[in-house]
Protein backbone atom coordinates (compact mmCIF):
# COMPACT_ATOMS: atom_id res chain seq x y z
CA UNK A 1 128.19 112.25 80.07
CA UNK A 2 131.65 112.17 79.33
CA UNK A 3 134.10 108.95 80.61
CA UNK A 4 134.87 109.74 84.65
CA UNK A 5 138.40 109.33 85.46
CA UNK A 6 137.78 109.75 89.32
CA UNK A 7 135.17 107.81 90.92
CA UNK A 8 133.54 107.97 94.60
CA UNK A 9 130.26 105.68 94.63
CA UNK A 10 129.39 105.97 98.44
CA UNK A 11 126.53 104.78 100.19
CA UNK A 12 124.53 107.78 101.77
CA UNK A 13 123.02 106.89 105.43
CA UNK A 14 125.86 106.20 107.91
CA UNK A 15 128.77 106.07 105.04
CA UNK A 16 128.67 110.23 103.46
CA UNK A 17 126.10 111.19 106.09
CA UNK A 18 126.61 110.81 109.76
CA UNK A 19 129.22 112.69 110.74
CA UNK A 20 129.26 116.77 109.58
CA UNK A 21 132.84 117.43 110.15
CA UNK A 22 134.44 114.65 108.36
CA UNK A 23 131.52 115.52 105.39
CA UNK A 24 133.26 119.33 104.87
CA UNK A 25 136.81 118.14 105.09
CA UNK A 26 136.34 115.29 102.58
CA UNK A 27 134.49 117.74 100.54
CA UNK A 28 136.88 120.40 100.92
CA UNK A 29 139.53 117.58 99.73
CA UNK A 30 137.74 117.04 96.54
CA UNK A 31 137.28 120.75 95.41
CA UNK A 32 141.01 120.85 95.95
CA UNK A 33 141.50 118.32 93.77
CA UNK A 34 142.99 119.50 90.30
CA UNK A 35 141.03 116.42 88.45
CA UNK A 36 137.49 115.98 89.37
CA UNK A 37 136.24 113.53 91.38
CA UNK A 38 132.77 112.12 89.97
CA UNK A 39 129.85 111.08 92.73
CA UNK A 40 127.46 107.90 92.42
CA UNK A 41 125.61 107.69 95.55
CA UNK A 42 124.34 104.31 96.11
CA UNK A 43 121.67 103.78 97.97
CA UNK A 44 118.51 102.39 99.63
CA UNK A 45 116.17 105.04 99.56
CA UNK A 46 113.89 105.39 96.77
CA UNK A 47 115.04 108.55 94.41
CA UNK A 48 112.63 111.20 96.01
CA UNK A 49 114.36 110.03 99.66
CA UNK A 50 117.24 110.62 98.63
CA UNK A 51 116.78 114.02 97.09
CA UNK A 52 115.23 115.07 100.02
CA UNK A 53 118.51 113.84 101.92
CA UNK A 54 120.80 115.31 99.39
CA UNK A 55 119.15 118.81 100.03
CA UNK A 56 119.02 118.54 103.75
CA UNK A 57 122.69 117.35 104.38
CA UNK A 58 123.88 119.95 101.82
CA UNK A 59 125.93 117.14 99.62
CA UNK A 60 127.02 117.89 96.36
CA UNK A 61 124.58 117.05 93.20
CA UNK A 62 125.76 113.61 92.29
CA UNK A 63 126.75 112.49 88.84
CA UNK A 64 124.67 109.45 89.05
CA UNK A 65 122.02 108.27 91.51
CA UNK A 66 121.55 104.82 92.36
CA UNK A 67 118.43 103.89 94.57
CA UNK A 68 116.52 101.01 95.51
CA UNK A 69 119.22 99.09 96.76
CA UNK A 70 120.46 99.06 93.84
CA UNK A 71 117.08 98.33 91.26
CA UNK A 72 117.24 102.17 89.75
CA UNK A 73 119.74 104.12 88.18
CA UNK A 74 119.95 107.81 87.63
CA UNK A 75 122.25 110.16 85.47
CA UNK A 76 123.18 113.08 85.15
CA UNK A 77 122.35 116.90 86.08
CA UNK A 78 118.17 115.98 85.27
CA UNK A 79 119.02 112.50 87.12
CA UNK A 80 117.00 110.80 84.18
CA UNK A 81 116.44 107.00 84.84
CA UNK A 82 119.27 104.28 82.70
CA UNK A 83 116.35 102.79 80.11
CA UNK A 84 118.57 99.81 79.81
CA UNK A 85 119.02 98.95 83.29
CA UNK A 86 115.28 99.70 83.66
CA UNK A 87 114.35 97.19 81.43
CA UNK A 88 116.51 94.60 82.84
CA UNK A 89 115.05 94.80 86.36
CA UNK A 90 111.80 95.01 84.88
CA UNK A 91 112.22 90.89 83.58
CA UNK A 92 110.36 88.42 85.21
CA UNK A 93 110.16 90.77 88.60
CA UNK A 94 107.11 89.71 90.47
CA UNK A 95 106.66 92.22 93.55
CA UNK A 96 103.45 90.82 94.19
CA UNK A 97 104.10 87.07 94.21
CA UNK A 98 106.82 87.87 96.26
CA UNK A 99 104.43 89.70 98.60
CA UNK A 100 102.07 87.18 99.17
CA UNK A 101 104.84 84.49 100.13
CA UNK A 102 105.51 87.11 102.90
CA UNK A 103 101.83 88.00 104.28
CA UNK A 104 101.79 84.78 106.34
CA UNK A 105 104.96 84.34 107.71
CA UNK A 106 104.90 85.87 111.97
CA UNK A 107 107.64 88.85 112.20
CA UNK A 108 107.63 90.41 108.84
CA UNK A 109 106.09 93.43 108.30
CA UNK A 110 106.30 95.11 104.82
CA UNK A 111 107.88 98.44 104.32
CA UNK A 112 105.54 101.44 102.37
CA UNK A 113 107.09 102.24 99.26
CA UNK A 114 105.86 104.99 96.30
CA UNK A 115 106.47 102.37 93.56
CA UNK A 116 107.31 98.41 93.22
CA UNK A 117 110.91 98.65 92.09
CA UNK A 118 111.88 96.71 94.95
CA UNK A 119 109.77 94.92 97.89
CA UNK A 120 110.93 95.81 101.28
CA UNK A 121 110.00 94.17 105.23
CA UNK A 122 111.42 94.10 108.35
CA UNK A 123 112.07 91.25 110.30
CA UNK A 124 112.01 90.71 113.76
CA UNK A 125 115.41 88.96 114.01
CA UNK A 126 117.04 86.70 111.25
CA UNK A 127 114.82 83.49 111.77
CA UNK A 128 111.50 85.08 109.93
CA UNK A 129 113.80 86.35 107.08
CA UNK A 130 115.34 83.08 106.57
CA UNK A 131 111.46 81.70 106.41
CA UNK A 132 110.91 83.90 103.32
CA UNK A 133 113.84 83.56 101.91
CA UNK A 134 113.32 79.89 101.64
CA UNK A 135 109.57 80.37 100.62
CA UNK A 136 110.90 82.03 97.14
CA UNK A 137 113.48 79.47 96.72
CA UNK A 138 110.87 76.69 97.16
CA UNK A 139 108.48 78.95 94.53
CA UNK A 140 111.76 79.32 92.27
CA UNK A 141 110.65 83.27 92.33
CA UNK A 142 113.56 85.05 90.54
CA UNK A 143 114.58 87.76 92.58
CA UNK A 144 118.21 88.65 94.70
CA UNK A 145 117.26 88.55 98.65
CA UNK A 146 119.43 91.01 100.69
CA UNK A 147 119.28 90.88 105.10
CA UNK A 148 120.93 93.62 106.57
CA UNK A 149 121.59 95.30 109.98
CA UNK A 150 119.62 92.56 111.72
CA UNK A 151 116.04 93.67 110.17
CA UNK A 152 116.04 94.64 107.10
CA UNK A 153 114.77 92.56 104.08
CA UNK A 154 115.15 93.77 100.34
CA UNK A 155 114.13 91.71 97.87
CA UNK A 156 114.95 92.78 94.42
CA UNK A 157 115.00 91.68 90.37
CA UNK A 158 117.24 89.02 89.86
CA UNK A 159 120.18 90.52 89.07
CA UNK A 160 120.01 93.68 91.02
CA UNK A 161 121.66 94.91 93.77
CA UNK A 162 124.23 97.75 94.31
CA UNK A 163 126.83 95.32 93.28
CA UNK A 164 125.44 94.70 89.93
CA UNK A 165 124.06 98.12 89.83
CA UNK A 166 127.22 99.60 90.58
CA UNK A 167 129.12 97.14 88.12
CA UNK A 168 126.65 98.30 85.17
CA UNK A 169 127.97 102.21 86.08
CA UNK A 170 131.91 101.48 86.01
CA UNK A 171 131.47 99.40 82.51
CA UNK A 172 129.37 101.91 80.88
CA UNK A 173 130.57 105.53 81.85
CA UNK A 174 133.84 104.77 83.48
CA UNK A 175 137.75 105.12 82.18
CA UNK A 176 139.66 101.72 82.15
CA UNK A 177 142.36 102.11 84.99
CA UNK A 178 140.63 105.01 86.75
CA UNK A 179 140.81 105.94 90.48
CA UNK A 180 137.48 104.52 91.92
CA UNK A 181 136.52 104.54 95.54
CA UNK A 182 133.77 102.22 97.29
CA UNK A 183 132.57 102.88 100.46
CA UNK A 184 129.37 101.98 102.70
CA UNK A 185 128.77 100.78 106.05
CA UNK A 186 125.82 97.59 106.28
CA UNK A 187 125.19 94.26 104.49
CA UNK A 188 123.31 95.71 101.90
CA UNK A 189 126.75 97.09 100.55
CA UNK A 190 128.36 94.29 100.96
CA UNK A 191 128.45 92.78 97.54
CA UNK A 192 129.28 96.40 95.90
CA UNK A 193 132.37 96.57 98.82
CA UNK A 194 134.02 93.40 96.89
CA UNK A 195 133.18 93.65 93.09
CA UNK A 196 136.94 94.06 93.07
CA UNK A 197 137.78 98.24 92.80
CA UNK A 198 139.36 99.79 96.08
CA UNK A 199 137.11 99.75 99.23
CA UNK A 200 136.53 100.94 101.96
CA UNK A 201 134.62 99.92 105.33
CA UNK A 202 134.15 102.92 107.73
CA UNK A 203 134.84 102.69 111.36
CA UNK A 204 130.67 103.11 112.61
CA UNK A 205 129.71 99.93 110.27
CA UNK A 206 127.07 97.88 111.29
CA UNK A 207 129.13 94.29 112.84
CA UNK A 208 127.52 92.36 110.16
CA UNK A 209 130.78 93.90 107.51
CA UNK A 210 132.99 92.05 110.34
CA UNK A 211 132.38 88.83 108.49
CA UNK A 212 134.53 90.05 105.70
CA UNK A 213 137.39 88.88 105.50
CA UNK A 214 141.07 90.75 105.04
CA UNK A 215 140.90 91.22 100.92
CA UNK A 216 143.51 93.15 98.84
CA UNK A 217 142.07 96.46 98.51
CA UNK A 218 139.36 96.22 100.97
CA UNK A 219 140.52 99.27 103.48
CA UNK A 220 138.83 99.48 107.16
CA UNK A 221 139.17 102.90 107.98
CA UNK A 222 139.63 103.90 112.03
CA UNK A 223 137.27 107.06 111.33
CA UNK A 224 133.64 106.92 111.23
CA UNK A 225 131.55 108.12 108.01
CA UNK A 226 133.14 110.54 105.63
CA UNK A 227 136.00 110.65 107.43
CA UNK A 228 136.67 107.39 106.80
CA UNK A 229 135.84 107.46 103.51
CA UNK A 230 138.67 110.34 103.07
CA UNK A 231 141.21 108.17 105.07
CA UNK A 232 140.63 105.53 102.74
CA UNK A 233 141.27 108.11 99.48
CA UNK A 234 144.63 108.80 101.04
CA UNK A 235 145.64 105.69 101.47
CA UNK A 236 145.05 104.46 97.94
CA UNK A 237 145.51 107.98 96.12
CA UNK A 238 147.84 110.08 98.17
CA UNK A 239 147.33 112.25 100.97
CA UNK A 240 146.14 116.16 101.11
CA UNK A 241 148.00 118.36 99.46
């Protein structure tokens, strides 16, 4: 794949998808653009979830596919899996140690997944989450712990996350000083949101992306979804033409 120039890595549920309008016009923006604009969509779902939502919302094939929350990277028109990044979620992950800490612990029930790239619960209010995320601290488990809209527990390989993920994707198939866009819309984007490109927080975003603070390029759009996310192009890149 050749070096992108123009970047949008978007989160899918609530960030792209969610509202159908602002979805055409942004798209209509990009195919009026006279430089591409590549897509990594960054998400939670595992890779045949997000096909399935890529097909039924009509988006665009993306250039690269990150699922998992971040533990799985795709590229290209075949979307074949990143063999490096594979390998480094694959060290010292231990997706059933980390299930067993959970089994016992009241209010966490574990999420069916098709593989163990990640291990996934949800939690009946912050207090059980905190219990398991102390439990693998106290086990010195490695793993990165992510909470997010008030139930949701991913625990990944050390070192994963979209953050990193995303991180991984600008520094291998990116242009120095290109145009990138960031957008999502819950905690679990949070660390990609501040790695330190443009960003932007759309206007339906789950309360927990209040606790950011005001950051230089860190945009909080006043329209919901993709609208948002095309308010937030025009304000770093220019308006439509």
């Amino acid at each position: 794949m050749q070096k992108i120039r123009r970047l949008l890595a978007t989160d899918l549920d609530g960030t792209l998808v969610g509202d159908e309008d602002g979805l055409r016009e942004l798209l209509r923006y990009y195919e009026a653009q006279p430089d591409p604009v590549a897509l990594v969509y960054v998400t939670g779902r595992h890779r045949a979830s997000a096909e399935e939502l890529i097909r039924e919302e009509r988006l665009p094939d993306p250039d690269l596919l990150i699922t998992d929350v971040g533990a799985a990277i795709f590229e290209g028109t075949g979307l074949v899996e990143d063999p490096d990044w594979s390998a480094r979620m694959s060290q010292d992950w231990q997706p059933d140690q980390i299930a067993d800490e959970a089994s016992g612990i009241p209010g966490i029930t574990r999420q069916e997944l098709p593989d163990n790239r990640r291990v996934s619960f949800y939690s009946e209010g912050p207090e059980p989450a905190g219990e398991l995320r102390e439990r693998l601290r106290a086990k010195g488990i490695p793993h990165t712990f992510i909470f997010s809209s008030g139930r949701d527990i991913d625990i990944l390989p050390a070192g994963g996350g979209k953050g990193e993920a995303l991180r991984y994707v600008t520094e291998k198939w990116v242009e120095d000083g290109a145009d990138i866009l960031i957008a999502g819309d819950s905690g679990n984007d949070r660390d990609m949101l501040t790695i330190g490109h443009p960003s932007v927080i759309v206007a339906n975003a789950q309360p927990e992306l209040s606790e950011l603070g005001a950051r230089e390029g860190l945009f909080r759009a006043s329209r919901p979804c993709a609208g948002g996310i095309l308010e937030a192009w025009c304000h770093f890149y220019g308006n439509p033409k």
